[in-house]
Protein backbone atom coordinates (compact mmCIF):
# COMPACT_ATOMS: atom_id res chain seq x y z
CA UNK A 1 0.00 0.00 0.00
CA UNK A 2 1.61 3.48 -0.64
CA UNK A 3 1.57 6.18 2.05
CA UNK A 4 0.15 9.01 -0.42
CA UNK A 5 -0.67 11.56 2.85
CA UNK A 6 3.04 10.76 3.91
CA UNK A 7 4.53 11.51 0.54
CA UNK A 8 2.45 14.32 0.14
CA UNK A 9 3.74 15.57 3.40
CA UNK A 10 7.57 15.62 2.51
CA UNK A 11 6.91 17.57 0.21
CA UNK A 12 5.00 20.41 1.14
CA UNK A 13 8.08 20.40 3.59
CA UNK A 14 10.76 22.64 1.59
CA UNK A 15 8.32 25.16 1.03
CA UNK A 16 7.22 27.86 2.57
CA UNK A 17 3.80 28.35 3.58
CA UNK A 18 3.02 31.50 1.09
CA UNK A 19 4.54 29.20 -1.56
CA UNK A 20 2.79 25.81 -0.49
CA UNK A 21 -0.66 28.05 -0.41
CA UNK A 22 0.14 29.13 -4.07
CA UNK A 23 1.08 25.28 -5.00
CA UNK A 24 -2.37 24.28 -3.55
CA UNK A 25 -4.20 26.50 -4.82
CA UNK A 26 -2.64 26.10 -8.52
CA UNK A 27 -3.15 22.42 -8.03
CA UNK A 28 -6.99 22.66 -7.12
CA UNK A 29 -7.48 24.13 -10.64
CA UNK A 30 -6.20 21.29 -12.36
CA UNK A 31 -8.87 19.65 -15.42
CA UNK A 32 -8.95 17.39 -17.51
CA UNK A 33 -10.72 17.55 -21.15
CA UNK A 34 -10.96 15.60 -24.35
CA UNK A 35 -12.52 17.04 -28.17
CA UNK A 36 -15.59 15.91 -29.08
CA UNK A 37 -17.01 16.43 -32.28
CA UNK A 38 -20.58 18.54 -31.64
CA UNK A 39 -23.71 17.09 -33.58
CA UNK A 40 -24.13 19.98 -35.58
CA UNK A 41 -23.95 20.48 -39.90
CA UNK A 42 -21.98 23.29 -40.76
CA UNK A 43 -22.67 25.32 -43.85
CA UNK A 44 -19.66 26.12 -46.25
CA UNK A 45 -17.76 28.91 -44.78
CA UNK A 46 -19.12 28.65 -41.43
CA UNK A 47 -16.44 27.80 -38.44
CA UNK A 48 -17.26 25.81 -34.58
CA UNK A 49 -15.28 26.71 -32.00
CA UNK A 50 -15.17 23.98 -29.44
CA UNK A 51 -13.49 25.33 -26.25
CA UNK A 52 -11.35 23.01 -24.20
CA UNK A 53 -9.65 24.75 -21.24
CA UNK A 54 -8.92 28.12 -19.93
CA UNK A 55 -7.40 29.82 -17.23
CA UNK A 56 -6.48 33.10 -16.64
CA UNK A 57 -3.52 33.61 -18.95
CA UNK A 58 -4.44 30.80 -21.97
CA UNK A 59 -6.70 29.27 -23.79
CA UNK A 60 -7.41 26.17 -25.90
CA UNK A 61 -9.75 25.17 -28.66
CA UNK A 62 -10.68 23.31 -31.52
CA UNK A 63 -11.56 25.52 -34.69
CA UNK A 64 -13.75 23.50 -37.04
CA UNK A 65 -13.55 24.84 -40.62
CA UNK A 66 -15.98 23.66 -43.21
CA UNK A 67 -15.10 24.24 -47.19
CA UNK A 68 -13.17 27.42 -47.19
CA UNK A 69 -13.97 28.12 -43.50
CA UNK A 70 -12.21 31.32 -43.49
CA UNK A 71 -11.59 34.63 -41.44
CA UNK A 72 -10.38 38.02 -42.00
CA UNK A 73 -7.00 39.60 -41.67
CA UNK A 74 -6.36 40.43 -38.08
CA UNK A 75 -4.19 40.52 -34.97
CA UNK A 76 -4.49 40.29 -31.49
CA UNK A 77 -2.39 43.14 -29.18
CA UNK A 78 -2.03 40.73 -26.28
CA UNK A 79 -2.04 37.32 -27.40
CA UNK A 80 0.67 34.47 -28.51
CA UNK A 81 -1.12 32.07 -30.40
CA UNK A 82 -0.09 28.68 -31.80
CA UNK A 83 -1.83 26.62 -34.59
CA UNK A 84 -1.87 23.04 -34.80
CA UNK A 85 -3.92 20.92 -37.42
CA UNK A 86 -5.56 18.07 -36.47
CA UNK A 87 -7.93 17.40 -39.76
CA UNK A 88 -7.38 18.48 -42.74
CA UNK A 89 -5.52 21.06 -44.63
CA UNK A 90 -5.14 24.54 -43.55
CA UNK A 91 -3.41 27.80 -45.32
CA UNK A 92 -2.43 30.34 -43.20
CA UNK A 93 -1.72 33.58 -44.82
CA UNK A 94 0.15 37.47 -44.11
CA UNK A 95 -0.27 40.83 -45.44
CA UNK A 96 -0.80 40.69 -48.94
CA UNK A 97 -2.22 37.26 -49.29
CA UNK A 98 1.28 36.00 -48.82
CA UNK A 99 1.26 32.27 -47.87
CA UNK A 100 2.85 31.32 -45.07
CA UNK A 101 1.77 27.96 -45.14
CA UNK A 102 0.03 24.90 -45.81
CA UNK A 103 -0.63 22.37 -43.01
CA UNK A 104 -1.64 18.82 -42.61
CA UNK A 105 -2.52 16.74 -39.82
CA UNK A 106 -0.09 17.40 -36.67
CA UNK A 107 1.76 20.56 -38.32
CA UNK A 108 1.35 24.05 -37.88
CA UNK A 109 2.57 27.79 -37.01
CA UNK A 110 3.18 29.94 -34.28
CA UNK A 111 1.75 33.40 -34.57
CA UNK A 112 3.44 36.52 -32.02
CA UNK A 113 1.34 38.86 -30.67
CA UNK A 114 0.40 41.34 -33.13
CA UNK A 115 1.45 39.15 -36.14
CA UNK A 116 -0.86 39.42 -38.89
CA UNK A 117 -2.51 36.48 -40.56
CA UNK A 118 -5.55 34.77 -41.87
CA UNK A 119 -6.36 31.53 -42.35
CA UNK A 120 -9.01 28.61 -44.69
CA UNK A 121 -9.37 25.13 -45.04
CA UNK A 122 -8.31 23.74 -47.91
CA UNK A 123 -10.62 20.83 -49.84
CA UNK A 124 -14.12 19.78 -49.27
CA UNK A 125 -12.52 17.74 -45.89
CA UNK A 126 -13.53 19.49 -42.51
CA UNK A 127 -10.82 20.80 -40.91
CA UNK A 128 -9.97 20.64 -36.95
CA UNK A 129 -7.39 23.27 -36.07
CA UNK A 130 -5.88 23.48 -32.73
CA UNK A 131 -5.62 27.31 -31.21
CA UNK A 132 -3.66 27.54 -28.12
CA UNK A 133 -3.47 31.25 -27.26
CA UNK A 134 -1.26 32.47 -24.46
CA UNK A 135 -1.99 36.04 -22.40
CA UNK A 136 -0.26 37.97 -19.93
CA UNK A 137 -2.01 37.43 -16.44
CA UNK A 138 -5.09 39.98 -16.13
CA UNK A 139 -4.86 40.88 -20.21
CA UNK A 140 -8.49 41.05 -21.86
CA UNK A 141 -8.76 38.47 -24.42
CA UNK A 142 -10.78 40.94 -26.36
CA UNK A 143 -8.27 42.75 -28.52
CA UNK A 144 -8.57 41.44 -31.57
CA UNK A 145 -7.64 44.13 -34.58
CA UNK A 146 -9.80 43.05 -37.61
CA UNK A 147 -7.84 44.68 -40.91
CA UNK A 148 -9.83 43.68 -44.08
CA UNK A 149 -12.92 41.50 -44.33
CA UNK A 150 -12.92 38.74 -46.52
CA UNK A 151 -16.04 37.67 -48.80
CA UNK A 152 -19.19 37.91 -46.55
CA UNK A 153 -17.17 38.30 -43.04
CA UNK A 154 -16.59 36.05 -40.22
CA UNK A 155 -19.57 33.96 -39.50
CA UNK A 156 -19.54 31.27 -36.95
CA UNK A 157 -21.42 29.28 -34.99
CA UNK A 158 -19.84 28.92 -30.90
CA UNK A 159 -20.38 26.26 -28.49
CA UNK A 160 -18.08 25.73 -25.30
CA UNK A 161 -17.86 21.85 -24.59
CA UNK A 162 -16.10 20.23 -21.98
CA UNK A 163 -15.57 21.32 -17.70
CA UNK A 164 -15.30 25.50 -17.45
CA UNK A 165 -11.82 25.90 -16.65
């Protein structure tokens, strides 16, 4: 049988008790998630944004693109944000339409705060595209800059799945 309580005990020991309140309290917010696919048809050019986890200072979700699911140039002032395909084919593009990539399954870019980009799904497959967006502590995730519209805009349908983190 192993003493958990015991080992739990030795070590909360080094720390001090401002630190070991911070540890605990850190370790209370732990989650855990998984992706699930929502039951719902998306229209061509319409994107899902399944939420997975957030906290105070980032933020994950799946982006589910359907036939040239697309958005508009932009940037956010206070966000990192990294891209990961997990369906699909994605294009990510810069200023001017320049491409600054194509990605497959289990590839994809990382975008610096006020780095400018857009991105569509490639094909008639739906794509799943991983956004993991990192903010300072206390930031407003609100400051998006939209630049140029694309085609009819950004529509979307939103639906937050999984525990609120």
């Amino acid at each position: 049988m192993t003493d958990t309580a015991g080992h739990r005990n030795r070590q909360k020991g080094n720390m001090d008790p401002k630190t070991l309140a911070l540890v605990e309290e850190a370790e209370a917010g732990i989650r855990t998630f998984s992706f699930e696919r929502p039951d719902i048809e998306l229209e061509p050019g319409k994107k899902l944004r399944v939420w997975l986890a957030e906290t105070e200072s980032n933020r994950a979700q799946v982006q589910i693109l359907k036939e040239d699911g697309e958005n508009a140039l932009h940037y956010h002032a206070n966000v990192d944000l990294i891209y990961m395909v997990l369906k699909g084919t994605v294009r990510f593009y810069g200023v001017g339409d320049e491409l600054l990539g194509e990605f497959g399954p289990l590839q994809g870019v990382q975008l610096p705060q006020y780095a400018r980009y857009w991105f569509t799904s490639v094909g008639e497959e739906e794509a799943h595209l991983l956004q993991m967006a990192g903010y300072p502590v206390g930031a407003s995730k609100k400051q998006r800059v939209t630049l140029e519209r694309r085609g009819e805009g950004v529509r979307w349908h939103e639906e937050r799945s999984g525990p609120e983190t």
